[in-house]
PDB file of N, CA and C in Angstrom:
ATOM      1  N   UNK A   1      -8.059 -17.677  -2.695  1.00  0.00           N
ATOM      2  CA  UNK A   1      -8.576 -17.648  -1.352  1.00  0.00           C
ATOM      3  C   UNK A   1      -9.850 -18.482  -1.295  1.00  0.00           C
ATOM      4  N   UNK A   2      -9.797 -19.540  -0.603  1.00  0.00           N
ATOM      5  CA  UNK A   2     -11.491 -19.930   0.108  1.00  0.00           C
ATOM      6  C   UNK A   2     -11.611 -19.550   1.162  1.00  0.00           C
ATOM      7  N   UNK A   3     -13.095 -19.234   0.984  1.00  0.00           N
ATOM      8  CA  UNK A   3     -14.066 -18.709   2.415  1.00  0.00           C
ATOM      9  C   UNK A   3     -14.790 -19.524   2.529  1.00  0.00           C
ATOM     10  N   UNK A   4     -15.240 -19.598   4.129  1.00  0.00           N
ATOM     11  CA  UNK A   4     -16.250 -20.702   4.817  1.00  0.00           C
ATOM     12  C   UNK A   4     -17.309 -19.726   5.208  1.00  0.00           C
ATOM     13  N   UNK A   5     -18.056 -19.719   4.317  1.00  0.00           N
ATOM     14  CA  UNK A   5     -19.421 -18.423   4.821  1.00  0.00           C
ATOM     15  C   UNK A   5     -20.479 -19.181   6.207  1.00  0.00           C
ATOM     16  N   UNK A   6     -21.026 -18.397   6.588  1.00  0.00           N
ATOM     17  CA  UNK A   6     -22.135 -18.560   7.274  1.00  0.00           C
ATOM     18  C   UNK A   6     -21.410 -19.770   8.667  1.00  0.00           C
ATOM     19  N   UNK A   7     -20.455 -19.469   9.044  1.00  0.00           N
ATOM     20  CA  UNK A   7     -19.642 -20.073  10.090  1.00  0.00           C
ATOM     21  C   UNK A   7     -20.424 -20.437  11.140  1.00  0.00           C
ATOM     22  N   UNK A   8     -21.238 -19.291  11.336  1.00  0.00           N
ATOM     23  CA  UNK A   8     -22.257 -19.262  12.663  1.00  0.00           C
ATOM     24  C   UNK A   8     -23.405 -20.530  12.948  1.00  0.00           C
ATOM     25  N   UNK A   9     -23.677 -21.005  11.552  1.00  0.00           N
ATOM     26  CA  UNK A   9     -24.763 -22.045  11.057  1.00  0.00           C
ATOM     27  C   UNK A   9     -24.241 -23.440  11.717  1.00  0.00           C
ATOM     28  N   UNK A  10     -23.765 -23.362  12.726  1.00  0.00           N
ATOM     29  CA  UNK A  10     -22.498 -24.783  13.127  1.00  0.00           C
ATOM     30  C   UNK A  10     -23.452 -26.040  12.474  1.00  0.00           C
ATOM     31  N   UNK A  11     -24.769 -26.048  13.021  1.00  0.00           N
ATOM     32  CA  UNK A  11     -25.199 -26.994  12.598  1.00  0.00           C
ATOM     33  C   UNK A  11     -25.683 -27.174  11.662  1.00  0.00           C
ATOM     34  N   UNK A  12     -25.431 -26.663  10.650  1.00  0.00           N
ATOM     35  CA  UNK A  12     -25.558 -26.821   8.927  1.00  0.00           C
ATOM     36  C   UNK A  12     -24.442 -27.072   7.994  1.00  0.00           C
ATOM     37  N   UNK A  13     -23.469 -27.008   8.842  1.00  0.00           N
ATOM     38  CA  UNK A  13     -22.306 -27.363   8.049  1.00  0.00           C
ATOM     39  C   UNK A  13     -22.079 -28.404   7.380  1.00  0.00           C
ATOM     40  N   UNK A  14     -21.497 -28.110   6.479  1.00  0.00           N
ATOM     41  CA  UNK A  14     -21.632 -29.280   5.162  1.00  0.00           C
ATOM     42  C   UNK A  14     -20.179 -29.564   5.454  1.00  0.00           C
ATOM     43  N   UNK A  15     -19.105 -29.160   5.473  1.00  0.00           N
ATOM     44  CA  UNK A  15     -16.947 -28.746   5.448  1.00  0.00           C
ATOM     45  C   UNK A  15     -16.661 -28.768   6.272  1.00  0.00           C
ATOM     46  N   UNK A  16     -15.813 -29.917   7.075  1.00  0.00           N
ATOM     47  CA  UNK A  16     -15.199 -29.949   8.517  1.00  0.00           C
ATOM     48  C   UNK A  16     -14.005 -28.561   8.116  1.00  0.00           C
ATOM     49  N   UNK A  17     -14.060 -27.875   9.426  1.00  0.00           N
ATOM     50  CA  UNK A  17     -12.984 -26.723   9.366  1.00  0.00           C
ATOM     51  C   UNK A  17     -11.863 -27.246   8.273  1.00  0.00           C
ATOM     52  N   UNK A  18     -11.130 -28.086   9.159  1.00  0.00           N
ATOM     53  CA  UNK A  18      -9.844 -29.258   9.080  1.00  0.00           C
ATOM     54  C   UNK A  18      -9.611 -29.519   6.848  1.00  0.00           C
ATOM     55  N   UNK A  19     -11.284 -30.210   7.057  1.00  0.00           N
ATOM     56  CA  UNK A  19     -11.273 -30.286   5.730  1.00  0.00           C
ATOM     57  C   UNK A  19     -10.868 -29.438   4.445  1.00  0.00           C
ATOM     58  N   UNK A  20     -11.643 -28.462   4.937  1.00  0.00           N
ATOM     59  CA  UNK A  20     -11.428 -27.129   3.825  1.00  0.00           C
ATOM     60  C   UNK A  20      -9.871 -26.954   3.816  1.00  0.00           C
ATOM     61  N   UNK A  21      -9.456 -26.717   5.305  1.00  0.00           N
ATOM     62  CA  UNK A  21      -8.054 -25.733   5.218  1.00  0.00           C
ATOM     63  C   UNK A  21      -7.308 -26.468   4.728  1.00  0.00           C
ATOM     64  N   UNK A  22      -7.295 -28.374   4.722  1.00  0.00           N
ATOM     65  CA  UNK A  22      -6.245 -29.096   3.937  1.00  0.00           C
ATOM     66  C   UNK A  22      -6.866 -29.214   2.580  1.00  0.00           C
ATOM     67  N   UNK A  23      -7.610 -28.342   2.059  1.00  0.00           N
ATOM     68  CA  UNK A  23      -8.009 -28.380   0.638  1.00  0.00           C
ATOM     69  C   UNK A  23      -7.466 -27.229  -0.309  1.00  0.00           C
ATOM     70  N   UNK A  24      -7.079 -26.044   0.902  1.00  0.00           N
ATOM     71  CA  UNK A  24      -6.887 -24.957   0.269  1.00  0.00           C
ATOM     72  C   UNK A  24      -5.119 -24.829   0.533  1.00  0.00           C
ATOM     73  N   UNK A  25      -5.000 -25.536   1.423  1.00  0.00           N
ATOM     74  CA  UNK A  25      -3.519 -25.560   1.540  1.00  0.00           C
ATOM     75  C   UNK A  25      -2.708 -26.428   0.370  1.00  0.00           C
ATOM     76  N   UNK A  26      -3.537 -27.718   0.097  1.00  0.00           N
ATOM     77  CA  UNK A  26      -3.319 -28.519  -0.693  1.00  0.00           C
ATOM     78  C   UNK A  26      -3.182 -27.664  -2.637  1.00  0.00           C
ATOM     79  N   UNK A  27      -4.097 -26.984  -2.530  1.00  0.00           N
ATOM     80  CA  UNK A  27      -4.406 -25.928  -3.531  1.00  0.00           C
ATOM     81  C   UNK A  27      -3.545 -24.710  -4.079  1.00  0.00           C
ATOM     82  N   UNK A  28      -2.365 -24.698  -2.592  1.00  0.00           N
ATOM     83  CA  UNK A  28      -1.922 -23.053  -2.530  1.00  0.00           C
ATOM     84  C   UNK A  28      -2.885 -21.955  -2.380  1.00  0.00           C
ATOM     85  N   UNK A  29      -3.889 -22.110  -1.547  1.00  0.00           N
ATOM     86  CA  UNK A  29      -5.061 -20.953  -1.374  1.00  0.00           C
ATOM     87  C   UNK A  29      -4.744 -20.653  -0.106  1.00  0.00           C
ATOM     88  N   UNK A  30      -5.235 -19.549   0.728  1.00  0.00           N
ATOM     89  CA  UNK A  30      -5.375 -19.198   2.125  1.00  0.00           C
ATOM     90  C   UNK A  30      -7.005 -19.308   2.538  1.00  0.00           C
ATOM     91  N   UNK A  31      -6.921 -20.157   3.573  1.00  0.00           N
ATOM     92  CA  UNK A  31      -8.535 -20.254   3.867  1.00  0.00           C
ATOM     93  C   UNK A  31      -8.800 -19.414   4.977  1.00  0.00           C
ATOM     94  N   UNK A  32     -10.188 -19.035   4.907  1.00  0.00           N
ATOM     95  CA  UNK A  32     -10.516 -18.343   6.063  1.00  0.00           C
ATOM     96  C   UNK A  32     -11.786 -18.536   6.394  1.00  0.00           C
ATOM     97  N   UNK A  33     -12.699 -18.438   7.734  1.00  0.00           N
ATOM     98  CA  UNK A  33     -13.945 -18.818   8.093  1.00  0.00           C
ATOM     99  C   UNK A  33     -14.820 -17.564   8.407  1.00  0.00           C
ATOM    100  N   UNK A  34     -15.677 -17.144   7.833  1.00  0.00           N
ATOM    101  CA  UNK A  34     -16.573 -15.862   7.739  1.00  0.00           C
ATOM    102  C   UNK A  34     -17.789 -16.112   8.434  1.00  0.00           C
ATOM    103  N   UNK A  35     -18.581 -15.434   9.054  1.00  0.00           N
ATOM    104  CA  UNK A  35     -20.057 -14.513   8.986  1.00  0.00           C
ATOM    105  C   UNK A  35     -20.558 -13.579   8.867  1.00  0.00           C
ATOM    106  N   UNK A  36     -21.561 -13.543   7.271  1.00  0.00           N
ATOM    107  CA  UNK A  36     -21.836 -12.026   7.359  1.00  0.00           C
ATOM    108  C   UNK A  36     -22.639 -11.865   8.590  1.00  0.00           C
ATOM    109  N   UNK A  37     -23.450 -12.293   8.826  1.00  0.00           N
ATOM    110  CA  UNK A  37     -24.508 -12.276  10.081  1.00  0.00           C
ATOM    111  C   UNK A  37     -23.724 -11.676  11.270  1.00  0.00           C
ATOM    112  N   UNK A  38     -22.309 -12.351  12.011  1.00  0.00           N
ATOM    113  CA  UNK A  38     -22.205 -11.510  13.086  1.00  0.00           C
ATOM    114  C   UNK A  38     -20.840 -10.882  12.927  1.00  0.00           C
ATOM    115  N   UNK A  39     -20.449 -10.528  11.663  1.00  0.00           N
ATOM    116  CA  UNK A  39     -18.986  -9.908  11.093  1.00  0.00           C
ATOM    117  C   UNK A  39     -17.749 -10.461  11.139  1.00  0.00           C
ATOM    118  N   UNK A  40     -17.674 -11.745  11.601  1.00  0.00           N
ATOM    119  CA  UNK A  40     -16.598 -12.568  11.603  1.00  0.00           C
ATOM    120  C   UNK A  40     -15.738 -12.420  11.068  1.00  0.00           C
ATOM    121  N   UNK A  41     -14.507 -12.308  10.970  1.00  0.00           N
ATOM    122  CA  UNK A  41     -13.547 -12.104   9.927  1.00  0.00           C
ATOM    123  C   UNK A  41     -13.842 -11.861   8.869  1.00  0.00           C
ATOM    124  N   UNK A  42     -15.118 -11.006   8.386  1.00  0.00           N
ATOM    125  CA  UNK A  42     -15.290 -10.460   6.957  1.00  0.00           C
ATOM    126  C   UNK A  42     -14.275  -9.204   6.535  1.00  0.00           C
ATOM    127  N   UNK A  43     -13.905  -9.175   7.473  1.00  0.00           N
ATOM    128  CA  UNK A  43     -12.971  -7.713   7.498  1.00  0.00           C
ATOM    129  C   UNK A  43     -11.428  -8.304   6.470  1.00  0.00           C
ATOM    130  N   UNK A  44     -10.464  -9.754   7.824  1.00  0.00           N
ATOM    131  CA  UNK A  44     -10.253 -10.287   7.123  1.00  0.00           C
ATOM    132  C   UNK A  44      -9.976 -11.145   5.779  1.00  0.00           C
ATOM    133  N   UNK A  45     -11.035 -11.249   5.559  1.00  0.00           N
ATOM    134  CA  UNK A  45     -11.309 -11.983   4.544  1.00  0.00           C
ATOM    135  C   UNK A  45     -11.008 -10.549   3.080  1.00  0.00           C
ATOM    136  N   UNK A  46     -11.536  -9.896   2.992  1.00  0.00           N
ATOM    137  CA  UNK A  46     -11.192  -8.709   2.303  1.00  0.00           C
ATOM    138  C   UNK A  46     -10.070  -8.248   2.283  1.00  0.00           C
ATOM    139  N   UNK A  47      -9.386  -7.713   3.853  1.00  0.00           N
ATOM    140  CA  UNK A  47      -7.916  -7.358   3.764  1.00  0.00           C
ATOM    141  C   UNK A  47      -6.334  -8.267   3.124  1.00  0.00           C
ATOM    142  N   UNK A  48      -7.019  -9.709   3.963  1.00  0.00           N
ATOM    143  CA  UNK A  48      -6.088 -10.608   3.065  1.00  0.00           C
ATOM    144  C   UNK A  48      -5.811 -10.255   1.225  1.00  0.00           C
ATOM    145  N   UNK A  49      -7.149 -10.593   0.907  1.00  0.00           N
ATOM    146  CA  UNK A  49      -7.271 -10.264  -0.766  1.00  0.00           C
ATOM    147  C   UNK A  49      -6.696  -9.354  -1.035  1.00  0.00           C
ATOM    148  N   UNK A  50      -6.626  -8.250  -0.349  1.00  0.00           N
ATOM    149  CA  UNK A  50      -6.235  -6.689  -0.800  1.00  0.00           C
ATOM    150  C   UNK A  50      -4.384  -7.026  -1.042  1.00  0.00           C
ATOM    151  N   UNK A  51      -4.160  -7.762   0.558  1.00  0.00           N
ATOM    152  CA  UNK A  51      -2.588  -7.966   0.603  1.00  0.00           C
ATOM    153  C   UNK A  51      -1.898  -8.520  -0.632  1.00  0.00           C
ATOM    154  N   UNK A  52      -2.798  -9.815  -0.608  1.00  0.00           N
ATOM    155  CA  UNK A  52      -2.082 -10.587  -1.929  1.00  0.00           C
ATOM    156  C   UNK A  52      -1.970 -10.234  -3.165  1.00  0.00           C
ATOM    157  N   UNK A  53      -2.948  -9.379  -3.246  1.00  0.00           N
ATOM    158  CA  UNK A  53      -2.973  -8.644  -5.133  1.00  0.00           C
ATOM    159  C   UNK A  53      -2.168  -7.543  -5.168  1.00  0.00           C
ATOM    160  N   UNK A  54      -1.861  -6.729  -3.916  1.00  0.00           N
ATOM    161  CA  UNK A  54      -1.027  -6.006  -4.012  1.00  0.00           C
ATOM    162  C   UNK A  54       0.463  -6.908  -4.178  1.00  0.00           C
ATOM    163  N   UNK A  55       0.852  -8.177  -3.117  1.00  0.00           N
ATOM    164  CA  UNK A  55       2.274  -8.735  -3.051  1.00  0.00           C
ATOM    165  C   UNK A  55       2.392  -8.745  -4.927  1.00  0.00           C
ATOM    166  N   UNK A  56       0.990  -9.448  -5.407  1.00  0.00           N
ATOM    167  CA  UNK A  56       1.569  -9.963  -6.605  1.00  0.00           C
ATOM    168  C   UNK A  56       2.056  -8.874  -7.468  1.00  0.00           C
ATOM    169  N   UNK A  57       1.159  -7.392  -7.351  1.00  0.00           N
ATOM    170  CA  UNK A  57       1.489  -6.342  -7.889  1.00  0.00           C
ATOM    171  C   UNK A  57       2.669  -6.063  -8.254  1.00  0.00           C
ATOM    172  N   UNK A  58       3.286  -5.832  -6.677  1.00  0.00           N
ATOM    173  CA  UNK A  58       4.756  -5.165  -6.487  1.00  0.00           C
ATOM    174  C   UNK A  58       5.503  -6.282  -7.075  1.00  0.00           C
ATOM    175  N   UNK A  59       5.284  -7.542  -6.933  1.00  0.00           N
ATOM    176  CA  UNK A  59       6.580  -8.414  -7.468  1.00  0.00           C
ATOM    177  C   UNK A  59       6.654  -8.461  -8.647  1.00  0.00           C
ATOM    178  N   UNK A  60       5.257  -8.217  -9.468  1.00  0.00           N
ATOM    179  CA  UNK A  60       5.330  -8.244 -10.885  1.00  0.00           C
ATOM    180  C   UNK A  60       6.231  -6.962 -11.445  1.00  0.00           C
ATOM    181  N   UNK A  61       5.785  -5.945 -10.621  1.00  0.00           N
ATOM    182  CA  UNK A  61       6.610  -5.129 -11.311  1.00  0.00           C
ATOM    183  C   UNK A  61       8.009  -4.952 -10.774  1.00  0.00           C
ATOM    184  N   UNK A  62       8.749  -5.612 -10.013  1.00  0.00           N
ATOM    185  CA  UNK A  62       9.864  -5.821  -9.184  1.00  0.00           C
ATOM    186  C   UNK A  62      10.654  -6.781 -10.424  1.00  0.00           C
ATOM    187  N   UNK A  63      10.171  -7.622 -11.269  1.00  0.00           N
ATOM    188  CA  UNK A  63      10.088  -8.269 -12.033  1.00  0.00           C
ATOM    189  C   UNK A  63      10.396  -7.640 -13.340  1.00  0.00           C
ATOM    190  N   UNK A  64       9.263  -7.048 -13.656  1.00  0.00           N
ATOM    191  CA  UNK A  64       9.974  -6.028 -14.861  1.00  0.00           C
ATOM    192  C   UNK A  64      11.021  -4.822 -14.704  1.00  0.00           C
ATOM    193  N   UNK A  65      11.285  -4.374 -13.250  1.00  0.00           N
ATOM    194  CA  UNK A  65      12.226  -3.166 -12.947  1.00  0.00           C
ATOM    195  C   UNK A  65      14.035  -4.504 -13.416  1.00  0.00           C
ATOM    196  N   UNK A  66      13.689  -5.314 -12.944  1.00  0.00           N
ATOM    197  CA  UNK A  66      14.650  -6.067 -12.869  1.00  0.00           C
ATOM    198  C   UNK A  66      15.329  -6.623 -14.238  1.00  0.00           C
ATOM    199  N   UNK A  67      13.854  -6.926 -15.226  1.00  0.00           N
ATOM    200  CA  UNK A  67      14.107  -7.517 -16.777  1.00  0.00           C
ATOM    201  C   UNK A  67      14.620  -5.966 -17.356  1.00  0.00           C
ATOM    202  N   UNK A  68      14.175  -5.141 -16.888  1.00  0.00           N
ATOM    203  CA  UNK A  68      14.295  -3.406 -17.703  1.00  0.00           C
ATOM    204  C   UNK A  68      16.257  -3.304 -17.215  1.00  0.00           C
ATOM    205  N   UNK A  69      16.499  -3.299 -16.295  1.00  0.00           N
ATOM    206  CA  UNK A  69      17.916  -3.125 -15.667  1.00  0.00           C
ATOM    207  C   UNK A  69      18.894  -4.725 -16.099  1.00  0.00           C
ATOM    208  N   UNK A  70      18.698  -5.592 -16.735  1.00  0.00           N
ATOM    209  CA  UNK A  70      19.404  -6.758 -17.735  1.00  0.00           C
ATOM    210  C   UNK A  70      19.721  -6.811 -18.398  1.00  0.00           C
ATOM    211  N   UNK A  71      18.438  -5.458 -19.322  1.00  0.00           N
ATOM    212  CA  UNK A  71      18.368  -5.148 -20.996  1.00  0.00           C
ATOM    213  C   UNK A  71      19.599  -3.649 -20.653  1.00  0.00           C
ATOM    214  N   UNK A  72      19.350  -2.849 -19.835  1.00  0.00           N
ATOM    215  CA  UNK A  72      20.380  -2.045 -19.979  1.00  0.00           C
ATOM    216  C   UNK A  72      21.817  -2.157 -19.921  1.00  0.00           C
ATOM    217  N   UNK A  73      22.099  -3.383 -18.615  1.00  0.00           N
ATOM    218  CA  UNK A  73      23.289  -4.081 -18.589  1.00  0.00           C
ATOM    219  C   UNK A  73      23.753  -4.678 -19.915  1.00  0.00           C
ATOM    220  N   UNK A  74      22.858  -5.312 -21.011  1.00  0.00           N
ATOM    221  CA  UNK A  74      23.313  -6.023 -21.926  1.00  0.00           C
ATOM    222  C   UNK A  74      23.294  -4.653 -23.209  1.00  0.00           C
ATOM    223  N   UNK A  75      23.073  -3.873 -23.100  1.00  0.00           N
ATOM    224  CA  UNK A  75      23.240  -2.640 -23.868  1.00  0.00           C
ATOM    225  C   UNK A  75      24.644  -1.866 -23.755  1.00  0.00           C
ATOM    226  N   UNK A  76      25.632  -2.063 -22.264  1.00  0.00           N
ATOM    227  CA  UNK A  76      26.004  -1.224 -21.918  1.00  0.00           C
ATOM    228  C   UNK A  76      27.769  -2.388 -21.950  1.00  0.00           C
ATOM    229  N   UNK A  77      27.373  -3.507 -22.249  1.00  0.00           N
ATOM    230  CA  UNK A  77      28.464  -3.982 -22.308  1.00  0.00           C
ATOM    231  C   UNK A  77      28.845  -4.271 -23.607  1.00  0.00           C
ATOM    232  N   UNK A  78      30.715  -4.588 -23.513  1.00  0.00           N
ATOM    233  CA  UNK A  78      31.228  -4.258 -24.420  1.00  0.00           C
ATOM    234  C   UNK A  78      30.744  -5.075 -26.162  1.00  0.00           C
ATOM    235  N   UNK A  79      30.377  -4.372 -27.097  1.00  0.00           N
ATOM    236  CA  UNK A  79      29.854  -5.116 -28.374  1.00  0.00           C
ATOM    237  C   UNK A  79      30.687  -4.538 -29.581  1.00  0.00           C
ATOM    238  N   UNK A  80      31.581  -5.593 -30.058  1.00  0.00           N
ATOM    239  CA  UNK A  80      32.490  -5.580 -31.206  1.00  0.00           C
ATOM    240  C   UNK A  80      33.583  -4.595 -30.973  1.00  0.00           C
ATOM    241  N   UNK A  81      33.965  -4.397 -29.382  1.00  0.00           N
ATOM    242  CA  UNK A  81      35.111  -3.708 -29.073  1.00  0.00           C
ATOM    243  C   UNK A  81      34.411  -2.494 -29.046  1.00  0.00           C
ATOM    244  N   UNK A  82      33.330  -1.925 -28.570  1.00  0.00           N
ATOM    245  CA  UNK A  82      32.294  -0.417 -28.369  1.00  0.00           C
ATOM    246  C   UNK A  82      32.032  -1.057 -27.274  1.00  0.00           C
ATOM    247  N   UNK A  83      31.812   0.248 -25.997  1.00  0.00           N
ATOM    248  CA  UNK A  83      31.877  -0.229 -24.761  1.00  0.00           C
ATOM    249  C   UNK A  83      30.085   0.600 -24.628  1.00  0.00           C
ATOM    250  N   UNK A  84      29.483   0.868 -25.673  1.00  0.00           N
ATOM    251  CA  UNK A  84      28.166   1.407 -25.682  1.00  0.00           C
ATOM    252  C   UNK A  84      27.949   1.663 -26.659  1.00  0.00           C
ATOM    253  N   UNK A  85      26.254   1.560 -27.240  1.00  0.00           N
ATOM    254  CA  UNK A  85      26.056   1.409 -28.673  1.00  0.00           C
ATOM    255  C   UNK A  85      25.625   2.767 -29.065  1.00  0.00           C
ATOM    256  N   UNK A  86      25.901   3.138 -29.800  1.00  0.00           N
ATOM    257  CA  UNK A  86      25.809   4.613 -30.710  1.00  0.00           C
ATOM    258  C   UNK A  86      24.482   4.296 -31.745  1.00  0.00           C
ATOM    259  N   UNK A  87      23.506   5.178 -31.403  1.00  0.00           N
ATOM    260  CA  UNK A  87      22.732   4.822 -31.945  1.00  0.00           C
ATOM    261  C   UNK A  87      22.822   5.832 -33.900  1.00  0.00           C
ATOM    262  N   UNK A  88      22.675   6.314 -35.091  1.00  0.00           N
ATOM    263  CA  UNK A  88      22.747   6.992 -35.985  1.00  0.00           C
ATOM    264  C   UNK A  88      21.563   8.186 -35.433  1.00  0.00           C
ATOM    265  N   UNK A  89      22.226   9.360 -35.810  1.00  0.00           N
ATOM    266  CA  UNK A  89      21.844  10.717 -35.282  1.00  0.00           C
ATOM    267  C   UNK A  89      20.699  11.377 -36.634  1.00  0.00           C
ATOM    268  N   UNK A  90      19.243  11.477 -36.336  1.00  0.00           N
ATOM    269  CA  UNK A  90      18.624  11.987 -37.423  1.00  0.00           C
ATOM    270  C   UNK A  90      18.894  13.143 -38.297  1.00  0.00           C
ATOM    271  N   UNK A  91      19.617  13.050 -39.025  1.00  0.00           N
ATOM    272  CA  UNK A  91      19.618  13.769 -39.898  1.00  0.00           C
ATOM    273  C   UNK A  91      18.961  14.689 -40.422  1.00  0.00           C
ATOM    274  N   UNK A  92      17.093  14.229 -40.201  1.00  0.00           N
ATOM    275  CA  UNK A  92      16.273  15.183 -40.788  1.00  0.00           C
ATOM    276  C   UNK A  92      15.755  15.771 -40.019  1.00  0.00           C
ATOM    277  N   UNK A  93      15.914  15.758 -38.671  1.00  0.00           N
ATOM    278  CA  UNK A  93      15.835  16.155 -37.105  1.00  0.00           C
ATOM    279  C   UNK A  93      16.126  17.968 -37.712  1.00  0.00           C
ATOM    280  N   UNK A  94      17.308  18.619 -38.214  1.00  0.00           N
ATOM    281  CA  UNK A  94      17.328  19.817 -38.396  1.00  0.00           C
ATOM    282  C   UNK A  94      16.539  19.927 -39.255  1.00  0.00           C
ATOM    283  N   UNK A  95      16.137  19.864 -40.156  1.00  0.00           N
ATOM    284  CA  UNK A  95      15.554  20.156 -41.568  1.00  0.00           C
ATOM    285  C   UNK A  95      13.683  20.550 -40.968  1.00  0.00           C
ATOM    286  N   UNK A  96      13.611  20.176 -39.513  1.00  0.00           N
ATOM    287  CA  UNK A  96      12.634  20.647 -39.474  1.00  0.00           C
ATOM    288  C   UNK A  96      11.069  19.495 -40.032  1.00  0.00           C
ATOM    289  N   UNK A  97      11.534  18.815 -40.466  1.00  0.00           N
ATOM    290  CA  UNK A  97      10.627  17.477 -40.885  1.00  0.00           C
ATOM    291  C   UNK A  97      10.526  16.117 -40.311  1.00  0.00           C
ATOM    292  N   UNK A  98       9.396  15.526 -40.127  1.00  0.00           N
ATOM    293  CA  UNK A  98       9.364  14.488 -39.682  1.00  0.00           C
ATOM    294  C   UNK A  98      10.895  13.181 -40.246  1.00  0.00           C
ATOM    295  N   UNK A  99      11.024  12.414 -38.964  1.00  0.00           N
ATOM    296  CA  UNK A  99      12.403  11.440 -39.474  1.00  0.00           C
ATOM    297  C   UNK A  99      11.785  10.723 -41.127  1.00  0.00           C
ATOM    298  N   UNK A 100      10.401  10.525 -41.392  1.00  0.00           N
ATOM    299  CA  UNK A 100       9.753   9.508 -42.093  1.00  0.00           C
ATOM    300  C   UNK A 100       9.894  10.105 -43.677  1.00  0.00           C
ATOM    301  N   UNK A 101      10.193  11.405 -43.496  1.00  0.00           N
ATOM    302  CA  UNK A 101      10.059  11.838 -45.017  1.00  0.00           C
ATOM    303  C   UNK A 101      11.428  12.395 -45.128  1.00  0.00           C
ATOM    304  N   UNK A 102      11.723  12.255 -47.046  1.00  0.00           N
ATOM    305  CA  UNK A 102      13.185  12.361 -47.365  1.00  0.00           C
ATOM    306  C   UNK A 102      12.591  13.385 -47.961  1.00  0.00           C
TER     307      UNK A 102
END
């Protein structure tokens, strides 16, 4: 995200509007024009951020729900004529002892 602070300052501006937004577009950023002084889209400017870290959130993990459900598909299909893999049953599971000791 770029912000254009102090918006209100017209005549101090250093960044034609125009300029910035084909800098941040050019960038893949979302631009936006702020004042803390008279609250300008500071609200904005925050909520956007909030949106996007959440989009990236959910897709990341939309992402791994998806890699997690590939690995089960490739678990669940057929391997060496077994239509599901059998994993070996601990043995030392009754005996009351950790699997690690014989």
């Amino acid at each position: 995200m770029l912000v254009g602070n102090k918006v209100d300052l017209r005549h101090l501006r250093a960044v034609e509007k125009e300029t910035a937004s084909t800098y941040a577009a050019e960038n893949k950023m979302h631009f936006v024009e702020t004042s803390a002084l008279n609250a300008m889209n500071v609200d904005v400017a925050f909520e956007s951020t909030l949106r996007k870290i959440y989009e990236i959130v959910r897709e990341q993990e939309s992402d791994r729900n998806e890699h997690e459900n590939e690995q089960a598909t490739m678990l669940n299909t057929k391997m060496n004529g077994e239509s599901s893999v059998r994993l070996k049953e601990d043995t030392n599971a009754d005996k009351g002892r950790p699997s690690c000791c014989s």
